[in-house]
PDB file of N, CA and C in Angstrom:
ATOM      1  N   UNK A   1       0.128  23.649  15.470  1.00  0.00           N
ATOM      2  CA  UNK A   1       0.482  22.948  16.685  1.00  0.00           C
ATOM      3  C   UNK A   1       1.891  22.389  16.559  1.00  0.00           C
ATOM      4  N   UNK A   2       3.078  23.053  16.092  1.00  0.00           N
ATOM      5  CA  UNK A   2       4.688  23.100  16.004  1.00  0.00           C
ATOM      6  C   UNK A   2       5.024  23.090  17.122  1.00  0.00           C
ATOM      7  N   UNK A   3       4.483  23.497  18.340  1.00  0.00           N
ATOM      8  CA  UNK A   3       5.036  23.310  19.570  1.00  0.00           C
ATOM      9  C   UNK A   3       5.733  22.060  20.400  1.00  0.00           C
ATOM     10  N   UNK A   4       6.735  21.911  20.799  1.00  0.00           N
ATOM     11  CA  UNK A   4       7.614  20.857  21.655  1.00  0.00           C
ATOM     12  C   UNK A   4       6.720  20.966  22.928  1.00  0.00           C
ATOM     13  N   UNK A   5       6.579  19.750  22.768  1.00  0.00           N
ATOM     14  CA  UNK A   5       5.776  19.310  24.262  1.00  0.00           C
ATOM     15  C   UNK A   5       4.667  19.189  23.781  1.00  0.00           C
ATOM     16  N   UNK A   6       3.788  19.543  22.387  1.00  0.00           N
ATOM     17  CA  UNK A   6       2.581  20.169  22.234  1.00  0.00           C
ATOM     18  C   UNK A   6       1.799  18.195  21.807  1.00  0.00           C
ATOM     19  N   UNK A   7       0.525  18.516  21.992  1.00  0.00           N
ATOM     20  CA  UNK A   7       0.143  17.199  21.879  1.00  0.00           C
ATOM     21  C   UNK A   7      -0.287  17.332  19.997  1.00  0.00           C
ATOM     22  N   UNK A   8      -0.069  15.905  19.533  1.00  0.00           N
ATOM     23  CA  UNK A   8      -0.471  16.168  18.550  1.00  0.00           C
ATOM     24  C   UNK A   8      -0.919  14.484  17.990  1.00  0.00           C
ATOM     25  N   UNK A   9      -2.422  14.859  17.072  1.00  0.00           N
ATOM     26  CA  UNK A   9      -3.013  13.642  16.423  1.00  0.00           C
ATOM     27  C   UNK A   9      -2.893  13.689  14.736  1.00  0.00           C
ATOM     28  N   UNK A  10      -2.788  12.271  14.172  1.00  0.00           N
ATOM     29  CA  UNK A  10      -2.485  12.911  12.740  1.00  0.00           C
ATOM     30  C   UNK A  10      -3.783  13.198  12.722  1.00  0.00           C
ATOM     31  N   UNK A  11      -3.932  13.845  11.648  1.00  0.00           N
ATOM     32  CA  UNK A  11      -5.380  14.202  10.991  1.00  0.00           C
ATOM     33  C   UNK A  11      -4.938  14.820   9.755  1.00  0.00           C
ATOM     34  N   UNK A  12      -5.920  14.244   8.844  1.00  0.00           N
ATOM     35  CA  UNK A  12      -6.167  14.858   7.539  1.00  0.00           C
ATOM     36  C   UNK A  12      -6.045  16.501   7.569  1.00  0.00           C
ATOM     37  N   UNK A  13      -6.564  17.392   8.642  1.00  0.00           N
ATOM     38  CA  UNK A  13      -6.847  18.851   8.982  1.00  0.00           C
ATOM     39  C   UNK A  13      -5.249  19.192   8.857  1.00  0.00           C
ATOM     40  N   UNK A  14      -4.313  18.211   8.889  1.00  0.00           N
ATOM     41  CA  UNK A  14      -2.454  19.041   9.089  1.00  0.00           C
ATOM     42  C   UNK A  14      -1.982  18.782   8.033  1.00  0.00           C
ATOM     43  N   UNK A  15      -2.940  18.401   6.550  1.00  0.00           N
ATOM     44  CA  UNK A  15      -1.977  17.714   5.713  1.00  0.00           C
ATOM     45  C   UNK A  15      -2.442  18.933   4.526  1.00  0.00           C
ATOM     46  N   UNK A  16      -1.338  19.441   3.725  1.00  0.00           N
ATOM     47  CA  UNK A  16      -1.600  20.403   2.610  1.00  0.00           C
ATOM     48  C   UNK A  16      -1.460  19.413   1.217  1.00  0.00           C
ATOM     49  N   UNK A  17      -2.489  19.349   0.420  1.00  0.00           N
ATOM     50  CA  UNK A  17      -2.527  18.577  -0.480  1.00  0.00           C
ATOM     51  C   UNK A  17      -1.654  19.266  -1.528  1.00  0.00           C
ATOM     52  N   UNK A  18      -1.281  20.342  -1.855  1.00  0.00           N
ATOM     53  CA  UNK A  18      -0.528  20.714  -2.903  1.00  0.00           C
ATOM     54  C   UNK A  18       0.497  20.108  -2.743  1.00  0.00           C
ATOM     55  N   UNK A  19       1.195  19.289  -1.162  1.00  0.00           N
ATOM     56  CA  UNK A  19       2.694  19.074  -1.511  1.00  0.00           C
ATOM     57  C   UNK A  19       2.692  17.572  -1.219  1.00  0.00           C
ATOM     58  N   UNK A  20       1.421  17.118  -1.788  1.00  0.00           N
ATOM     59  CA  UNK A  20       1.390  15.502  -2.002  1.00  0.00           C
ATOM     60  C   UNK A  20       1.479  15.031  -3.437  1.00  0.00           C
ATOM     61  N   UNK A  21       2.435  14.024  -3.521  1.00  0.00           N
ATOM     62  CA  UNK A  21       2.827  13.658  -4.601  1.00  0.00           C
ATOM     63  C   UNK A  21       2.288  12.447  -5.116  1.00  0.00           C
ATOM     64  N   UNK A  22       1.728  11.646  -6.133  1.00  0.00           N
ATOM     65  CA  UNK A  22       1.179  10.446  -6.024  1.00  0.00           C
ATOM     66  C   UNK A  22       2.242   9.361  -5.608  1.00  0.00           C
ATOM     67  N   UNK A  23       1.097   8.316  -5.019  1.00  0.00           N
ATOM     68  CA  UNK A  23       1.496   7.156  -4.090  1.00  0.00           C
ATOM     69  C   UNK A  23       0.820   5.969  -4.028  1.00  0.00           C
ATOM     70  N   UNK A  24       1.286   5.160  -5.004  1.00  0.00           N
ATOM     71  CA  UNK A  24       1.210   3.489  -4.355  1.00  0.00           C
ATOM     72  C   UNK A  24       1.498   2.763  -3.184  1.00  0.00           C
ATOM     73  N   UNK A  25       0.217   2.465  -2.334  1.00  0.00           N
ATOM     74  CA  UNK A  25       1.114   2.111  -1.262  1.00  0.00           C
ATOM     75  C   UNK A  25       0.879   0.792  -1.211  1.00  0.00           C
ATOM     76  N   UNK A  26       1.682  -0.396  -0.401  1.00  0.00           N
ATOM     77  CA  UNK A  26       1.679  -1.196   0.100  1.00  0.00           C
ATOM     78  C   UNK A  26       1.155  -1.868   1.728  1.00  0.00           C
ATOM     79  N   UNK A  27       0.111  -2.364   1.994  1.00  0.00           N
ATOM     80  CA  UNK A  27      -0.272  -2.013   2.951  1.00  0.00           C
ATOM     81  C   UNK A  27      -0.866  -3.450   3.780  1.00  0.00           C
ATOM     82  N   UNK A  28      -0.611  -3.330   4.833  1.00  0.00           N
ATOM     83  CA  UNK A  28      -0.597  -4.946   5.611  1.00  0.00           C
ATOM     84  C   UNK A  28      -1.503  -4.283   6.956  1.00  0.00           C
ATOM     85  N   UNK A  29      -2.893  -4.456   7.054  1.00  0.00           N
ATOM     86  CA  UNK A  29      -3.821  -4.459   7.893  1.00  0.00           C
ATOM     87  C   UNK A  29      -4.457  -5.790   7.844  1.00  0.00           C
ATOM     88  N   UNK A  30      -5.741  -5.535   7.516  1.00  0.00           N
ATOM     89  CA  UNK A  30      -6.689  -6.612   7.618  1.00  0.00           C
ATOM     90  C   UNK A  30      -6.470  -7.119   6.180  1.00  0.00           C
ATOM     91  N   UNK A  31      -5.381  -7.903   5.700  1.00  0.00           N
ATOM     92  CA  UNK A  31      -4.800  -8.770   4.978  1.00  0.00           C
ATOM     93  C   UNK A  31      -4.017  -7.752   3.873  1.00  0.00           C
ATOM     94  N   UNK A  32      -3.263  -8.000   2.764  1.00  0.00           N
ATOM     95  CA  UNK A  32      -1.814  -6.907   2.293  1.00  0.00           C
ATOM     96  C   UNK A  32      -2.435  -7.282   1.016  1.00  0.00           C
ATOM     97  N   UNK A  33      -2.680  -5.153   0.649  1.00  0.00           N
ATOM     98  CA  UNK A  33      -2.828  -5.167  -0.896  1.00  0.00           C
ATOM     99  C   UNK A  33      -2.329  -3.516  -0.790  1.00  0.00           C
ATOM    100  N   UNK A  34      -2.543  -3.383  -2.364  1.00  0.00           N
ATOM    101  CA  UNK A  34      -2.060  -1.787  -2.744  1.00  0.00           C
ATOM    102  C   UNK A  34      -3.087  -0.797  -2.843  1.00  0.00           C
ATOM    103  N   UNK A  35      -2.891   0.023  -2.927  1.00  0.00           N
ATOM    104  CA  UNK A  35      -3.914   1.368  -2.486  1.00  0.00           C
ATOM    105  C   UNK A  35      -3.264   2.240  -2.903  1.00  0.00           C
ATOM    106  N   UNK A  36      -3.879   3.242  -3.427  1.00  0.00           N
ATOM    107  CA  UNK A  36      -3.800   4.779  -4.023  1.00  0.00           C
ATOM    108  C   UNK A  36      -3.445   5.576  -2.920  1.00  0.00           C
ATOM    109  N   UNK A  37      -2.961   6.795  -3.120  1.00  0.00           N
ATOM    110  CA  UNK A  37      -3.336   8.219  -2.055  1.00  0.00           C
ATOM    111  C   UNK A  37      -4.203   9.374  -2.937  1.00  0.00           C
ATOM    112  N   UNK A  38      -4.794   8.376  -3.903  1.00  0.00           N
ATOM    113  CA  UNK A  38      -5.386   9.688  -4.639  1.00  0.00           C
ATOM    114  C   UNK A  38      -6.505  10.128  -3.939  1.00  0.00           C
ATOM    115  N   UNK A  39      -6.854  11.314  -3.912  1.00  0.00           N
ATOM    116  CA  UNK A  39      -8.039  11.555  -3.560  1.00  0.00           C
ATOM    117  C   UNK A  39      -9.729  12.305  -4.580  1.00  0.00           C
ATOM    118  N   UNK A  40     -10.291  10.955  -3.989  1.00  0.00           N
ATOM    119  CA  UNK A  40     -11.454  10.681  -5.085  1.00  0.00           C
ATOM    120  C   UNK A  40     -12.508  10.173  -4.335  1.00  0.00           C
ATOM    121  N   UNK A  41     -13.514  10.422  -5.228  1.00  0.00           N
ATOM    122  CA  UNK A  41     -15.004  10.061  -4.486  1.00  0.00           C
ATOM    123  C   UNK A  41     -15.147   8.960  -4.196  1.00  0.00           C
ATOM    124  N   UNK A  42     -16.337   8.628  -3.198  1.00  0.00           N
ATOM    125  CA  UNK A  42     -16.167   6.862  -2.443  1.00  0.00           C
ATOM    126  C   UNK A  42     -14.604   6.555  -1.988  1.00  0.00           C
ATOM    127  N   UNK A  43     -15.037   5.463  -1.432  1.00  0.00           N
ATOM    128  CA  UNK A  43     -14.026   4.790  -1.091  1.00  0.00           C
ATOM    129  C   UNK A  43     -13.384   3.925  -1.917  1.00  0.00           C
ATOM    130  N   UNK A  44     -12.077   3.595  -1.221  1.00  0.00           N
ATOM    131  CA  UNK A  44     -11.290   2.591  -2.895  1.00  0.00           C
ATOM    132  C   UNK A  44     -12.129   1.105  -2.505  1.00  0.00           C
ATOM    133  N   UNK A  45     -12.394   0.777  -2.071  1.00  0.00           N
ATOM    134  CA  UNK A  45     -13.177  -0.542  -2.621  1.00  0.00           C
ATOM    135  C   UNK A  45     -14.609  -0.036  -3.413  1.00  0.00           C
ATOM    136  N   UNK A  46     -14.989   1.053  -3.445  1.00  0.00           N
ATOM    137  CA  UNK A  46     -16.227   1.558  -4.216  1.00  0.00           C
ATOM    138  C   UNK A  46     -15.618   2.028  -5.277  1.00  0.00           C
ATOM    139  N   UNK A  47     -14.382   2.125  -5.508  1.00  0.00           N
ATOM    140  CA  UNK A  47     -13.660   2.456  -6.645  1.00  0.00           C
ATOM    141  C   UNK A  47     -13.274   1.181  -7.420  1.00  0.00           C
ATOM    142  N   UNK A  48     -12.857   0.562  -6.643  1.00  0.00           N
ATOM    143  CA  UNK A  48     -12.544  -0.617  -6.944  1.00  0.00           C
ATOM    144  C   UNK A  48     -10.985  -0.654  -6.767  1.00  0.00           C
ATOM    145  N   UNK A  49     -10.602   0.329  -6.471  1.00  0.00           N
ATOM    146  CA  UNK A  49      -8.510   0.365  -6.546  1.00  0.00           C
ATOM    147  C   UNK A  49      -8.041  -0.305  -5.409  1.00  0.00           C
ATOM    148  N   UNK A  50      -8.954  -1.138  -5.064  1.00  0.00           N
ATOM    149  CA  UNK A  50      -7.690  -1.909  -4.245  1.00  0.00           C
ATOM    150  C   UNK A  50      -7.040  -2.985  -4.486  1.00  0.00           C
ATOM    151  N   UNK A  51      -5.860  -3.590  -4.498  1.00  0.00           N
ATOM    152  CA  UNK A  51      -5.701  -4.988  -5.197  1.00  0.00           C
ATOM    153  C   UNK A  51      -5.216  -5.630  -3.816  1.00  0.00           C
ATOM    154  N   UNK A  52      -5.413  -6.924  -3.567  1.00  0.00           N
ATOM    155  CA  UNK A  52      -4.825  -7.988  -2.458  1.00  0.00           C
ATOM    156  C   UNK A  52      -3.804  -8.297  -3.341  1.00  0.00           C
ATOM    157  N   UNK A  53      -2.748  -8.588  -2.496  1.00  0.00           N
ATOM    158  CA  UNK A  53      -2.132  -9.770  -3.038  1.00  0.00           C
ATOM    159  C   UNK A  53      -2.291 -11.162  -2.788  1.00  0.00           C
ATOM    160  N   UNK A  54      -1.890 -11.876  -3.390  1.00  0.00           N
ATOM    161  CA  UNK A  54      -2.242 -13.264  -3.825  1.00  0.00           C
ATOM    162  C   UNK A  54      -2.364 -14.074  -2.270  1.00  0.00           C
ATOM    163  N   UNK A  55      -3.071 -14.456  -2.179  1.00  0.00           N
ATOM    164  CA  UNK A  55      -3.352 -15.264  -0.844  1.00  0.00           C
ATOM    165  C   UNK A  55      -3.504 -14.548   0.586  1.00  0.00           C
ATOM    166  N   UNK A  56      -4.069 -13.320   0.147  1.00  0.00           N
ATOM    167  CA  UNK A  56      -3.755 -12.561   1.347  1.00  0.00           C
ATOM    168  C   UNK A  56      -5.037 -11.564   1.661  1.00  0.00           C
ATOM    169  N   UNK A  57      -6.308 -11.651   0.681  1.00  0.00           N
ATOM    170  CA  UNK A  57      -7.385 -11.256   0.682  1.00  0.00           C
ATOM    171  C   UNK A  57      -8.533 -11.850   1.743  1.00  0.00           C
ATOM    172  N   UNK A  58      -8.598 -10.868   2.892  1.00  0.00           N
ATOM    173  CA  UNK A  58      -9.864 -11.859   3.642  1.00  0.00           C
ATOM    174  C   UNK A  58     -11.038 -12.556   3.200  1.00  0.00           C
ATOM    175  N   UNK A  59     -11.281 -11.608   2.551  1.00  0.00           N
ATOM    176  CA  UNK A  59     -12.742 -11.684   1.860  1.00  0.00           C
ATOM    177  C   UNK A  59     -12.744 -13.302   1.077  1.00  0.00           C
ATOM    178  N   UNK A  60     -11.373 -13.759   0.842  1.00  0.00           N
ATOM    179  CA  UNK A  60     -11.481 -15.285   0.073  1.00  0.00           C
ATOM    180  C   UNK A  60     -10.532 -16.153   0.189  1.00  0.00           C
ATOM    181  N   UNK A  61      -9.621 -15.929   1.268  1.00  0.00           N
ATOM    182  CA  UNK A  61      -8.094 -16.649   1.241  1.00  0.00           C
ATOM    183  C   UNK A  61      -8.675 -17.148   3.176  1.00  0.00           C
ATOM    184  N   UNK A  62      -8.958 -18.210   3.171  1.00  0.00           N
ATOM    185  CA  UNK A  62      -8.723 -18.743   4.854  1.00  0.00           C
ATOM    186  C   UNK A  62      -7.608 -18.547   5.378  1.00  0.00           C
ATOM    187  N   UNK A  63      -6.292 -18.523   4.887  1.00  0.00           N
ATOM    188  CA  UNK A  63      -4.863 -18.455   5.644  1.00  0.00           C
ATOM    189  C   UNK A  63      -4.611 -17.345   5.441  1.00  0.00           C
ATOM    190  N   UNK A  64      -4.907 -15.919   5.225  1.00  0.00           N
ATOM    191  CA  UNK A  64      -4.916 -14.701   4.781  1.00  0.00           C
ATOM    192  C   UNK A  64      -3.922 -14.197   5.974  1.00  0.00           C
ATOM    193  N   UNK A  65      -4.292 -14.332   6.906  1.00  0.00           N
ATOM    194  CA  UNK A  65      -3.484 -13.553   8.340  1.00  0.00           C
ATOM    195  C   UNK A  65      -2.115 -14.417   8.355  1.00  0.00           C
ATOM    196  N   UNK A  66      -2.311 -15.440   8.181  1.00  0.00           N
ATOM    197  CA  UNK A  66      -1.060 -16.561   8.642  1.00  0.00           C
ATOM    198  C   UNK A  66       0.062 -15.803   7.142  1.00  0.00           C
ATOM    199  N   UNK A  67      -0.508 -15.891   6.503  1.00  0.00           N
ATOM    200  CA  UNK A  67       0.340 -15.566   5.006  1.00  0.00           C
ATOM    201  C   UNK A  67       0.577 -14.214   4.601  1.00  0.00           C
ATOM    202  N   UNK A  68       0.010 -13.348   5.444  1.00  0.00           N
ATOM    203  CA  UNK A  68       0.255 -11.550   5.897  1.00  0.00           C
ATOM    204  C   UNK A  68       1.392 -11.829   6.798  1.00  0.00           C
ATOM    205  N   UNK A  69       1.277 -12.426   8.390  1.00  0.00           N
ATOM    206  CA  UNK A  69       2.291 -12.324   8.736  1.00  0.00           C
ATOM    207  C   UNK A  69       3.563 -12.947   8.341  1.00  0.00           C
ATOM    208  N   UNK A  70       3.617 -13.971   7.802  1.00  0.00           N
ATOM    209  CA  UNK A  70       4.641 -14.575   7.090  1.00  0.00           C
ATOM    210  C   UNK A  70       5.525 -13.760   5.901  1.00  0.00           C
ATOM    211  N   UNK A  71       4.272 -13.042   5.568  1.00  0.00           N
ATOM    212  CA  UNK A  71       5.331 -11.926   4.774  1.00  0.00           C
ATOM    213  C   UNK A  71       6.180 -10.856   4.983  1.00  0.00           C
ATOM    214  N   UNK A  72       5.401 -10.028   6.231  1.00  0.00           N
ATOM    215  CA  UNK A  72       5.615  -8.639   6.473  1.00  0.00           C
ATOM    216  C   UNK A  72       5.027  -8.468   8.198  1.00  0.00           C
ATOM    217  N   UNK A  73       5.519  -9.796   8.752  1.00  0.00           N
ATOM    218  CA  UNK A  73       5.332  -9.531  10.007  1.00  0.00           C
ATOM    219  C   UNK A  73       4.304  -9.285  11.108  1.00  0.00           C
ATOM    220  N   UNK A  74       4.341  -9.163  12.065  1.00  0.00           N
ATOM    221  CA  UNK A  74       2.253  -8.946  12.836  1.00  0.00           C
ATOM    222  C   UNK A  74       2.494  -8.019  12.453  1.00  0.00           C
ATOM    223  N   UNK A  75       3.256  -7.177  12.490  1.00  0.00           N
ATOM    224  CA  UNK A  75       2.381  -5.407  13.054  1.00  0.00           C
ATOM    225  C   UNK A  75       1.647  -4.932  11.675  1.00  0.00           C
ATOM    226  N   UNK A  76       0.792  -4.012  11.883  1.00  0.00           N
ATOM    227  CA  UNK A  76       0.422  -3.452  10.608  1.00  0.00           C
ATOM    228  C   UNK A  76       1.059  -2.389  10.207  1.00  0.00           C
ATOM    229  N   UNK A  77       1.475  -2.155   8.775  1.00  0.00           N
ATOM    230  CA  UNK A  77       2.267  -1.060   8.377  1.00  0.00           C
ATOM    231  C   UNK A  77       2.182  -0.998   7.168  1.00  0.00           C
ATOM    232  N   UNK A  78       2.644   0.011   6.283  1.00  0.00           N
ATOM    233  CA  UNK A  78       2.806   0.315   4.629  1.00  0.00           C
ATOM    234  C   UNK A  78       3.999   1.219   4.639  1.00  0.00           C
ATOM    235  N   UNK A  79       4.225   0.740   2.764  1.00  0.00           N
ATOM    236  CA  UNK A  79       5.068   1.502   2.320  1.00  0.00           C
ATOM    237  C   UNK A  79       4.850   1.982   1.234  1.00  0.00           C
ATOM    238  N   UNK A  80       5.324   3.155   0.840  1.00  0.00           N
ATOM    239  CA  UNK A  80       5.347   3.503  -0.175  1.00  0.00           C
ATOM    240  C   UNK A  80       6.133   3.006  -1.419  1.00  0.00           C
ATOM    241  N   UNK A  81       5.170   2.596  -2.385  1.00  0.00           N
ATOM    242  CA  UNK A  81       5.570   1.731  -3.730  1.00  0.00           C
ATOM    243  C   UNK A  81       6.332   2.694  -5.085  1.00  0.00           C
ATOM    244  N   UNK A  82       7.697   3.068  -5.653  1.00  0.00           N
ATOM    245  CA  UNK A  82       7.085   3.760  -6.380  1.00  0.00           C
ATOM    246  C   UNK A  82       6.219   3.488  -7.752  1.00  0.00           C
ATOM    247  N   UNK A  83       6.038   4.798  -8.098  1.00  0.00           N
ATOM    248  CA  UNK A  83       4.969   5.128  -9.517  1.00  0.00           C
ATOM    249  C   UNK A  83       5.750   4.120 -10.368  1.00  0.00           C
ATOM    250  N   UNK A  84       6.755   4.676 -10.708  1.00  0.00           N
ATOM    251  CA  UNK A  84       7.514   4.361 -11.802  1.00  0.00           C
ATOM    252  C   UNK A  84       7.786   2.848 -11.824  1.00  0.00           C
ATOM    253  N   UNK A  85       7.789   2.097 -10.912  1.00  0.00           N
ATOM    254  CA  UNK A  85       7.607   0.736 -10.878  1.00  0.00           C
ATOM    255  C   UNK A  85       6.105   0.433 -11.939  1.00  0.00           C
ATOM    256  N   UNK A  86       5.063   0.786 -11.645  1.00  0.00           N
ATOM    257  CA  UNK A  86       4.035   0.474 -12.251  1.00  0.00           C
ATOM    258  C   UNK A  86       3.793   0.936 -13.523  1.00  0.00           C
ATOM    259  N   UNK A  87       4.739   2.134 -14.230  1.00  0.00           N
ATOM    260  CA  UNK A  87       4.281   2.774 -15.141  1.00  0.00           C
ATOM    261  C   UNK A  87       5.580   1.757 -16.235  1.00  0.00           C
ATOM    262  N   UNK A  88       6.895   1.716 -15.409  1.00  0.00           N
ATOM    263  CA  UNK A  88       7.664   0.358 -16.255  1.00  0.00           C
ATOM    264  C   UNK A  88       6.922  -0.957 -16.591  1.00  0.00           C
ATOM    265  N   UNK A  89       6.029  -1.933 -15.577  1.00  0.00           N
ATOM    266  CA  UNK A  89       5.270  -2.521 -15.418  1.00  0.00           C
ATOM    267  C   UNK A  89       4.295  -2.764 -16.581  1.00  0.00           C
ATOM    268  N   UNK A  90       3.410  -1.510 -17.089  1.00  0.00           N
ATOM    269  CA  UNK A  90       2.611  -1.305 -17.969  1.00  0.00           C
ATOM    270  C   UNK A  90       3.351  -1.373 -19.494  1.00  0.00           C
ATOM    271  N   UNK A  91       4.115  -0.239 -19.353  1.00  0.00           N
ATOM    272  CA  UNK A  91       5.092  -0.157 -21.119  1.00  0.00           C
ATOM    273  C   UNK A  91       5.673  -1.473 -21.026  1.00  0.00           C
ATOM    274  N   UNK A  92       6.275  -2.315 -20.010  1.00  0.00           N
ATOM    275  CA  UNK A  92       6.739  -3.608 -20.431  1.00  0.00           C
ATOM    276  C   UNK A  92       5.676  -4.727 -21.052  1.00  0.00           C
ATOM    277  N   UNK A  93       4.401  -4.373 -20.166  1.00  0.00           N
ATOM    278  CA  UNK A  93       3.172  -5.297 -20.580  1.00  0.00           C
ATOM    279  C   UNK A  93       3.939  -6.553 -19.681  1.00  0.00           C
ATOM    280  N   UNK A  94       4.356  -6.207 -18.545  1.00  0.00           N
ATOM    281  CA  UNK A  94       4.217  -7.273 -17.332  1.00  0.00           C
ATOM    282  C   UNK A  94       2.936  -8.093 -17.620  1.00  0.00           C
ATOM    283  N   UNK A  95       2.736  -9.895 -17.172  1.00  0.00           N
ATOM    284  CA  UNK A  95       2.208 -10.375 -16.851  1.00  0.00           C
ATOM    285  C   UNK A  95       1.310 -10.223 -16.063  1.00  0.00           C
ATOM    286  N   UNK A  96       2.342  -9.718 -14.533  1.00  0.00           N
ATOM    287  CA  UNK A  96       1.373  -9.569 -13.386  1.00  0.00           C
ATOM    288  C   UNK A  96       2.486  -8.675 -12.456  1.00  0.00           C
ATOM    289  N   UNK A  97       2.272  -7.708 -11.494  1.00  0.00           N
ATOM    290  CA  UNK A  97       3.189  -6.827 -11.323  1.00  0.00           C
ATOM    291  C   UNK A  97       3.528  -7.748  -9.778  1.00  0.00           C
ATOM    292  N   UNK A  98       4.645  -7.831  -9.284  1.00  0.00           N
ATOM    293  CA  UNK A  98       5.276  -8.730  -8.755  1.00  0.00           C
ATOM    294  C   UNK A  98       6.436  -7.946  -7.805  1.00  0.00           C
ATOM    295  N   UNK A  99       6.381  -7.879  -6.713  1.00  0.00           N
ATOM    296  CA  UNK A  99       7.489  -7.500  -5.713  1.00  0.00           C
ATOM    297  C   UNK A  99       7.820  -8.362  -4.602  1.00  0.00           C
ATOM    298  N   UNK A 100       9.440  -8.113  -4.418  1.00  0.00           N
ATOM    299  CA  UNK A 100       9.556  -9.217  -3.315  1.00  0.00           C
ATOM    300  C   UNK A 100      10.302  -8.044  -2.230  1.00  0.00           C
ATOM    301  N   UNK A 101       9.780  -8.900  -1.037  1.00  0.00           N
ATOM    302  CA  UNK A 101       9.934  -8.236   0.183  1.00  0.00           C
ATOM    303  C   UNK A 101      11.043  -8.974   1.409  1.00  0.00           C
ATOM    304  N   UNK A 102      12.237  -7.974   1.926  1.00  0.00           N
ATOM    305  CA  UNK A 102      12.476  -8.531   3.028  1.00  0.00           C
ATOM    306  C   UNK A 102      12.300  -7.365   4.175  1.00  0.00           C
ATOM    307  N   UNK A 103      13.452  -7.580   5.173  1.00  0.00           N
ATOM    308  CA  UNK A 103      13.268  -6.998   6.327  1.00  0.00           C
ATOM    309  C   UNK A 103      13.524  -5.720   5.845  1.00  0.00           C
ATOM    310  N   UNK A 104      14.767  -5.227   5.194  1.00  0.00           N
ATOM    311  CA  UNK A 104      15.428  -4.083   4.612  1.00  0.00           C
ATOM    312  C   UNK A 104      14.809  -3.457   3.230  1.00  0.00           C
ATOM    313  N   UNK A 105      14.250  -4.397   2.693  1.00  0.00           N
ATOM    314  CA  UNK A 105      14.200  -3.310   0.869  1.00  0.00           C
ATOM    315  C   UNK A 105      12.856  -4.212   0.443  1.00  0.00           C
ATOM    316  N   UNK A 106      12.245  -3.469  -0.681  1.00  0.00           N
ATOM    317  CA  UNK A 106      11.370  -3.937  -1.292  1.00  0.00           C
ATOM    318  C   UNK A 106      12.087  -3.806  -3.164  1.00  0.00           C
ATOM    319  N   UNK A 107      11.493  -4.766  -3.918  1.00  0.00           N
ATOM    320  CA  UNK A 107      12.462  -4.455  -5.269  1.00  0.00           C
ATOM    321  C   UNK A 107      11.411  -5.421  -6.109  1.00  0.00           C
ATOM    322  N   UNK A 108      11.418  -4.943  -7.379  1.00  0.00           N
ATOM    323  CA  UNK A 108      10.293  -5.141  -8.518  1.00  0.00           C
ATOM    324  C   UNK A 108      10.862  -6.382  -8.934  1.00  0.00           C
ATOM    325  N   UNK A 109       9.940  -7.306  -9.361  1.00  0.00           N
ATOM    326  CA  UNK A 109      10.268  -8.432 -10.101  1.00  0.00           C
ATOM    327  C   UNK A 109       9.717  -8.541 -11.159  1.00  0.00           C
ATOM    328  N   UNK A 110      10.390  -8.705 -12.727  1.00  0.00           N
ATOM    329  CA  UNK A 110       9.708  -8.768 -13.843  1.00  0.00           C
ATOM    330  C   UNK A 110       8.858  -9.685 -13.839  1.00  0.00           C
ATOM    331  N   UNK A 111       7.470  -9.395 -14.249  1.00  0.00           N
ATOM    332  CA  UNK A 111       6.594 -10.278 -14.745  1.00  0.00           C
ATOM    333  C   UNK A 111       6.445 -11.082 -15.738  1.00  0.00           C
TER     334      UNK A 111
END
């Protein structure tokens, strides 16, 4: 469905997995944590791969929305984190893996 003019929905059905690369993402819905693009059985909370960030988990933070948008705005959106942030992260033996966010850039903060 390449066609101009042509209607089109994303769907999983248009995506070729050979030319997906792994992906940390960053992600601000129903409160902002990180998420995989791997694809694996269950879901990532049945996996367990999802992480909130700090004050921003519904499930246990009351100001969760107020402190989502304060970070990264109403709308909902993600970005892609890279790998190599997390794999520096690990060989450093970071504390706690740590990014700061503005309007323009996202950038790693040593732990």
């Amino acid at each position: 469905m390449n066609q101009t003019g042509g209607i089109f929905w994303p769907s999983s059905k248009h995506i070729d997995p050979a030319r997906l690369t792994p992906q940390i993402l960053l992600v601000k819905d129903h409160g902002v944590y990180l998420i995989t693009n791997a694809s694996l059985d269950g879901t990532p909370v049945s996996r367990d791969t999802v992480v909130y960030a700090r004050g921003m988990n519904p499930s246990v933070d009351d100001e969760w929305y107020d402190e989502a948008e304060e970070a990264l705005g109403g709308d909902d959106s993600s970005v892609s984190i890279p790998v190599a942030w997390f794999e520096l992260a690990l060989k450093k033996k970071f504390n706690a893996f740590s990014i700061k966010v503005s309007p323009t850039k996202i950038t790693l903060v040593n732990g």
